[in-house]
Protein backbone atom coordinates (compact mmCIF):
# COMPACT_ATOMS: atom_id res chain seq x y z
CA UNK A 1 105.65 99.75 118.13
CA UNK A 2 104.26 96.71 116.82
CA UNK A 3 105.52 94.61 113.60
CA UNK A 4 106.02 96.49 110.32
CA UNK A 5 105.87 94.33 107.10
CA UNK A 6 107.01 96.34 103.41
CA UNK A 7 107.15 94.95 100.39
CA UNK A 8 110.08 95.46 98.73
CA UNK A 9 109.28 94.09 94.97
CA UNK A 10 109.13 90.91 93.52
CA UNK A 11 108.50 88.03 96.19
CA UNK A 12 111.05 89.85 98.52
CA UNK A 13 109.57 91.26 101.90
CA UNK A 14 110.98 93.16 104.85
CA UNK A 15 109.53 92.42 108.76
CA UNK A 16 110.06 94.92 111.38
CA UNK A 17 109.74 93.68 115.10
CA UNK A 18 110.47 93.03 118.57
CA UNK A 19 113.74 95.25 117.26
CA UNK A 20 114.95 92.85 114.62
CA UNK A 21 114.74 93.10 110.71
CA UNK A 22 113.84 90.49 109.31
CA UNK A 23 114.45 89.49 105.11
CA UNK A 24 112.25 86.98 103.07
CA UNK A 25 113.75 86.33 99.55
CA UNK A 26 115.68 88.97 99.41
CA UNK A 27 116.07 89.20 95.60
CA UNK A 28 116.91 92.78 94.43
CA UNK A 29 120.03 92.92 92.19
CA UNK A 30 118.21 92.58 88.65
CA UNK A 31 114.63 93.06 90.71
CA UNK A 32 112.91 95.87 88.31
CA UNK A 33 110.69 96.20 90.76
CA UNK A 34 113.11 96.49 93.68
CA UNK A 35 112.28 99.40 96.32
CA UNK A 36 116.20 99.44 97.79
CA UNK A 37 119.34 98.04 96.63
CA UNK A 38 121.29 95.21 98.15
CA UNK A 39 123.85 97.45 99.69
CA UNK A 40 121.35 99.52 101.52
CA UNK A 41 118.88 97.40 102.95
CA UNK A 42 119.16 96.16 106.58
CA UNK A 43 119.17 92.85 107.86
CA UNK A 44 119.26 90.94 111.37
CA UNK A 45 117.77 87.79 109.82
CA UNK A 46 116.82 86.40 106.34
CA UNK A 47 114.53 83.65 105.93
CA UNK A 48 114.63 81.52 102.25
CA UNK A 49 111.75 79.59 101.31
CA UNK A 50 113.63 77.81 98.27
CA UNK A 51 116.77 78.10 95.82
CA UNK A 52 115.60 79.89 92.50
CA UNK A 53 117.37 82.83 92.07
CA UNK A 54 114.70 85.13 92.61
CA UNK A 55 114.07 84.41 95.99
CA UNK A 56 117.94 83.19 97.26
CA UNK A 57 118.70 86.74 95.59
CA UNK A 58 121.28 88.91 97.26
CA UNK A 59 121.25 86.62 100.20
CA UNK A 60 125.03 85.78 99.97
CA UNK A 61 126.27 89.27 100.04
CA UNK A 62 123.77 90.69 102.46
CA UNK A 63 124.57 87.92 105.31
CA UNK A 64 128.30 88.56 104.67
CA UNK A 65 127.85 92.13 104.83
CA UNK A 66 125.55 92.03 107.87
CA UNK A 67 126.36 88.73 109.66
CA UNK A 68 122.15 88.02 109.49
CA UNK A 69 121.43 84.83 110.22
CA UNK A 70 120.30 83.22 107.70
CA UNK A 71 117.54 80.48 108.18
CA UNK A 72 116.00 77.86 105.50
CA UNK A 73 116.03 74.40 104.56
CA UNK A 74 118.89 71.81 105.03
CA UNK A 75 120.19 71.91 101.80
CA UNK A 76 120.26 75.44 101.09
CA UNK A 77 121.69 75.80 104.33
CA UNK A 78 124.50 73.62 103.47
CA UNK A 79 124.82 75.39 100.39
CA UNK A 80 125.15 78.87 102.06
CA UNK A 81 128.05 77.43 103.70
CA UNK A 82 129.78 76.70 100.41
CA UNK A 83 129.51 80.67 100.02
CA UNK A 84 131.19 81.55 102.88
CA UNK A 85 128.00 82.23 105.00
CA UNK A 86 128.52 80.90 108.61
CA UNK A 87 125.82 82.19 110.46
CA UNK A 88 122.98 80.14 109.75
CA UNK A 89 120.65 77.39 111.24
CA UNK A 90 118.66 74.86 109.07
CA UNK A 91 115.09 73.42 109.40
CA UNK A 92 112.70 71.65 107.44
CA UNK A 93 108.91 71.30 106.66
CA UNK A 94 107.19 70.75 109.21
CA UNK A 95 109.79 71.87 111.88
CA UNK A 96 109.20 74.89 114.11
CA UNK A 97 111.94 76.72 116.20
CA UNK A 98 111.69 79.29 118.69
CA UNK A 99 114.05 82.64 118.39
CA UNK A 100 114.34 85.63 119.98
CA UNK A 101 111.64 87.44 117.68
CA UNK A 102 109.51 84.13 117.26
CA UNK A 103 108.76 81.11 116.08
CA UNK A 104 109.23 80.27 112.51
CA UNK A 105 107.76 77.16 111.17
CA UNK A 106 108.26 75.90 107.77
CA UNK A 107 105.46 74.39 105.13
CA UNK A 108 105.06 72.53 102.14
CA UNK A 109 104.55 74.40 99.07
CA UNK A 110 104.42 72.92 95.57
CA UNK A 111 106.95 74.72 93.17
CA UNK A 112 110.69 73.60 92.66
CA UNK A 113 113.91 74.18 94.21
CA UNK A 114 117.37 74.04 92.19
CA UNK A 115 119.58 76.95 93.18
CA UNK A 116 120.93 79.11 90.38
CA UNK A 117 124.35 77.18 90.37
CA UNK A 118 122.20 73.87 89.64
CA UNK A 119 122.81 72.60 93.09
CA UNK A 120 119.88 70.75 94.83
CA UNK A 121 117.97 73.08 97.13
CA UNK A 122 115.76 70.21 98.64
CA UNK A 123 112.28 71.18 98.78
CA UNK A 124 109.96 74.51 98.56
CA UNK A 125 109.08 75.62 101.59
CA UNK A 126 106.11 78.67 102.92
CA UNK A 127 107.01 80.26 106.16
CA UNK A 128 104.72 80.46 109.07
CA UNK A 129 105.92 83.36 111.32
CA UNK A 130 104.27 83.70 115.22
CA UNK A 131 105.85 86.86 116.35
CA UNK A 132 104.68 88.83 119.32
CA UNK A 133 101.53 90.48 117.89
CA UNK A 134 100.16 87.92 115.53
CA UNK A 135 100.77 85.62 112.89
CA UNK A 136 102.48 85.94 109.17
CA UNK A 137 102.30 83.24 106.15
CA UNK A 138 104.76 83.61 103.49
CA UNK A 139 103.10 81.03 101.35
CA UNK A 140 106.12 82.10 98.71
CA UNK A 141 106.08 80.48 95.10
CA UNK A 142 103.11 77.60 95.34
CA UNK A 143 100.50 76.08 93.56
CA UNK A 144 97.15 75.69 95.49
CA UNK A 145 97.03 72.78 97.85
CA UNK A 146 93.96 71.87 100.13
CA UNK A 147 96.30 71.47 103.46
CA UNK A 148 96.26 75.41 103.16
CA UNK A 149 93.59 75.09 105.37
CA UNK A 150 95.59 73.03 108.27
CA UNK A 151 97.61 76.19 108.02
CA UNK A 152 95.15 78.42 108.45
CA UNK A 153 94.05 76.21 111.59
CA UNK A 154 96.82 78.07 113.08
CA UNK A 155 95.43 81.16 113.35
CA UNK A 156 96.99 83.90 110.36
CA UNK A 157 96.83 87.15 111.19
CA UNK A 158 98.18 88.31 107.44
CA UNK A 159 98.54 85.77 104.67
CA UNK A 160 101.05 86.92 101.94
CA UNK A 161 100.32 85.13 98.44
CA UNK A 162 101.56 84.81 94.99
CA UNK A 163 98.91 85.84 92.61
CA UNK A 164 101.50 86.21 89.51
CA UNK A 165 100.35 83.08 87.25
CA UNK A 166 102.42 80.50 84.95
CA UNK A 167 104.82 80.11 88.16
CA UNK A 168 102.56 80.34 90.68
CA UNK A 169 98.80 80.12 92.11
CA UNK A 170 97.28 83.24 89.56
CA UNK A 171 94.19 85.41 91.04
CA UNK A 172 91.68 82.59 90.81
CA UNK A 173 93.45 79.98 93.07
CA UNK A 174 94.76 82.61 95.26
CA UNK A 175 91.27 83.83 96.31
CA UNK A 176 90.38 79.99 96.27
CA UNK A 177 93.48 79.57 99.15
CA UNK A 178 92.56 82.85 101.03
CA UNK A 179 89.22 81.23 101.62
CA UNK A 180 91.30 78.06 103.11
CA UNK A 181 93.34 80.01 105.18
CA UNK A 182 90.66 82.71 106.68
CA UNK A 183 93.47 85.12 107.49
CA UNK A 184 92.44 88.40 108.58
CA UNK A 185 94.06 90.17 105.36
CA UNK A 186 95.78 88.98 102.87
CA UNK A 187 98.27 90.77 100.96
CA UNK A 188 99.47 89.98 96.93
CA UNK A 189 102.93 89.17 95.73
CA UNK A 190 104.81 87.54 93.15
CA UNK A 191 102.92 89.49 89.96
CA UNK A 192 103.98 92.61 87.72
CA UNK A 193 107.86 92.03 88.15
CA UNK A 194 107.97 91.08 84.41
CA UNK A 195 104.85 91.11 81.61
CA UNK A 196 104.86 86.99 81.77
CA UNK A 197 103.45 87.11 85.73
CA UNK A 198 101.75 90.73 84.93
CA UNK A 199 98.33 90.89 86.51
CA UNK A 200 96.02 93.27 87.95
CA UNK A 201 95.85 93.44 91.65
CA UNK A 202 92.56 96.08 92.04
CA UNK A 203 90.63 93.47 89.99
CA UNK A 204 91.95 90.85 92.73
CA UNK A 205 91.42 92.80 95.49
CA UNK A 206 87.75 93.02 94.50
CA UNK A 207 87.48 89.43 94.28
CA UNK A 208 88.82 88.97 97.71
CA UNK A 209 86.17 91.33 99.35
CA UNK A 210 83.34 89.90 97.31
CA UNK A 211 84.34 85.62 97.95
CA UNK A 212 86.31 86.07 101.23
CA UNK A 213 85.97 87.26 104.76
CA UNK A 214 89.71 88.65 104.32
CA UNK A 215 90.74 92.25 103.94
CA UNK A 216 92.76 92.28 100.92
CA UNK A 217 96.05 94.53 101.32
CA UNK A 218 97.40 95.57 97.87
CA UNK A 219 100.90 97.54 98.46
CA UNK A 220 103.34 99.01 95.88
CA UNK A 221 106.83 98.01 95.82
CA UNK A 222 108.60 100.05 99.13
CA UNK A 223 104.95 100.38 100.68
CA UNK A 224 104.34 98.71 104.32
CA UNK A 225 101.29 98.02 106.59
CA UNK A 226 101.36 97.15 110.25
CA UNK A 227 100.71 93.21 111.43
């Protein structure tokens, strides 16, 4: 059946495969762009890449609600437990671990961290997923960085970056990283959830085909292409 990825608003993304459901940032309560609500949506697993509140999100009652297990860095991870969520299992950058639908491998990414209670949330992290039929990287909220390209070294099937601005890499730096990473398609996130990160993905996706060997993938909130 292959590996299903939707978008579902925001920075928030939902991974179908090798029959498991995977979560990134699973922020939808208070999402305006959210394509499902936080008691509807599914979840065998949730992966964090760092503590703001838009991307840590409705992990908390999900996990509870589903038992997923939750994966991210040590001090979220620790933090989660504070919540009440038990099934969990911390890594950091650099570290990879095998499970049952892959490998996941965390990155550096350049953004910040604090979770919404103030608590430390350690660093940012992107998320490097090798499942069965290719390769996914969540670069989630980052500036550009030139070691993009020892990521890309890894072979990306789909590269998933923030193109939203004043938070994040905007357009211009995003087609600059898509060009470090070579992935086979590349798909936008992280823009039009508020007017402050509002930008126009059509004009991007032009950019990408003109400066970039990458098939740009532009998909509205609930939308989803296959891996």
């Amino acid at each position: 059946m292959g590996t299903k990825i939707t978008w579902l608003g925001h920075s928030a993304f939902q991974i179908e495969t090798a029959g498991k459901m995977i979560l990134l940032d699973p922020f939808l309560t208070g999402n305006p762009s959210a394509a499902i609500s936080a008691n509807a949506v599914s979840a065998d697993v949730i992966i964090i890449s760092h503590g703001h509140g838009d991307h840590v999100g409705d992990t908390v009652e999900i996990a509870n609600r589903t038992n997923a297990l939750v994966i991210a860095n040590f001090e979220i991870i620790e933090w989660l437990g504070k919540q009440g969520v038990e099934n969990v299992h911390p890594q950091h950058i650099g570290g990879a671990h095998q499970y049952d639908f892959g490998t996941v491998k965390l990155t550096i990414a350049h953004h910040g961290s604090m979770l919404p209670d103030g608590s430390n949330g350690g660093n940012p992290c992107g998320i490097l997923l090798k499942l069965e039929d290719g390769t996914i990287y969540f670069a989630a909220d980052t500036g550009l960085f030139y070691d993009m390209s020892l990521i890309g070294e890894e072979g990306v099937d789909v590269a998933i970056l923030p193109i939203g601005d004043n938070f994040t890499m905007g357009p211009e730096d995003s087609v600059r990283a898509t060009k470090l990473i070579s992935p086979k398609r590349v798909i936008p996130t992280h823009y039009n959830t508020w007017p402050l990160i509002a930008q126009d993905a059509a004009a991007w996706a032009e950019s990408i085909r003109q400066q970039t060997t990458a098939e740009p993938v532009v998909l509205k909130p609930g939308e989803s292409c296959q891996l």
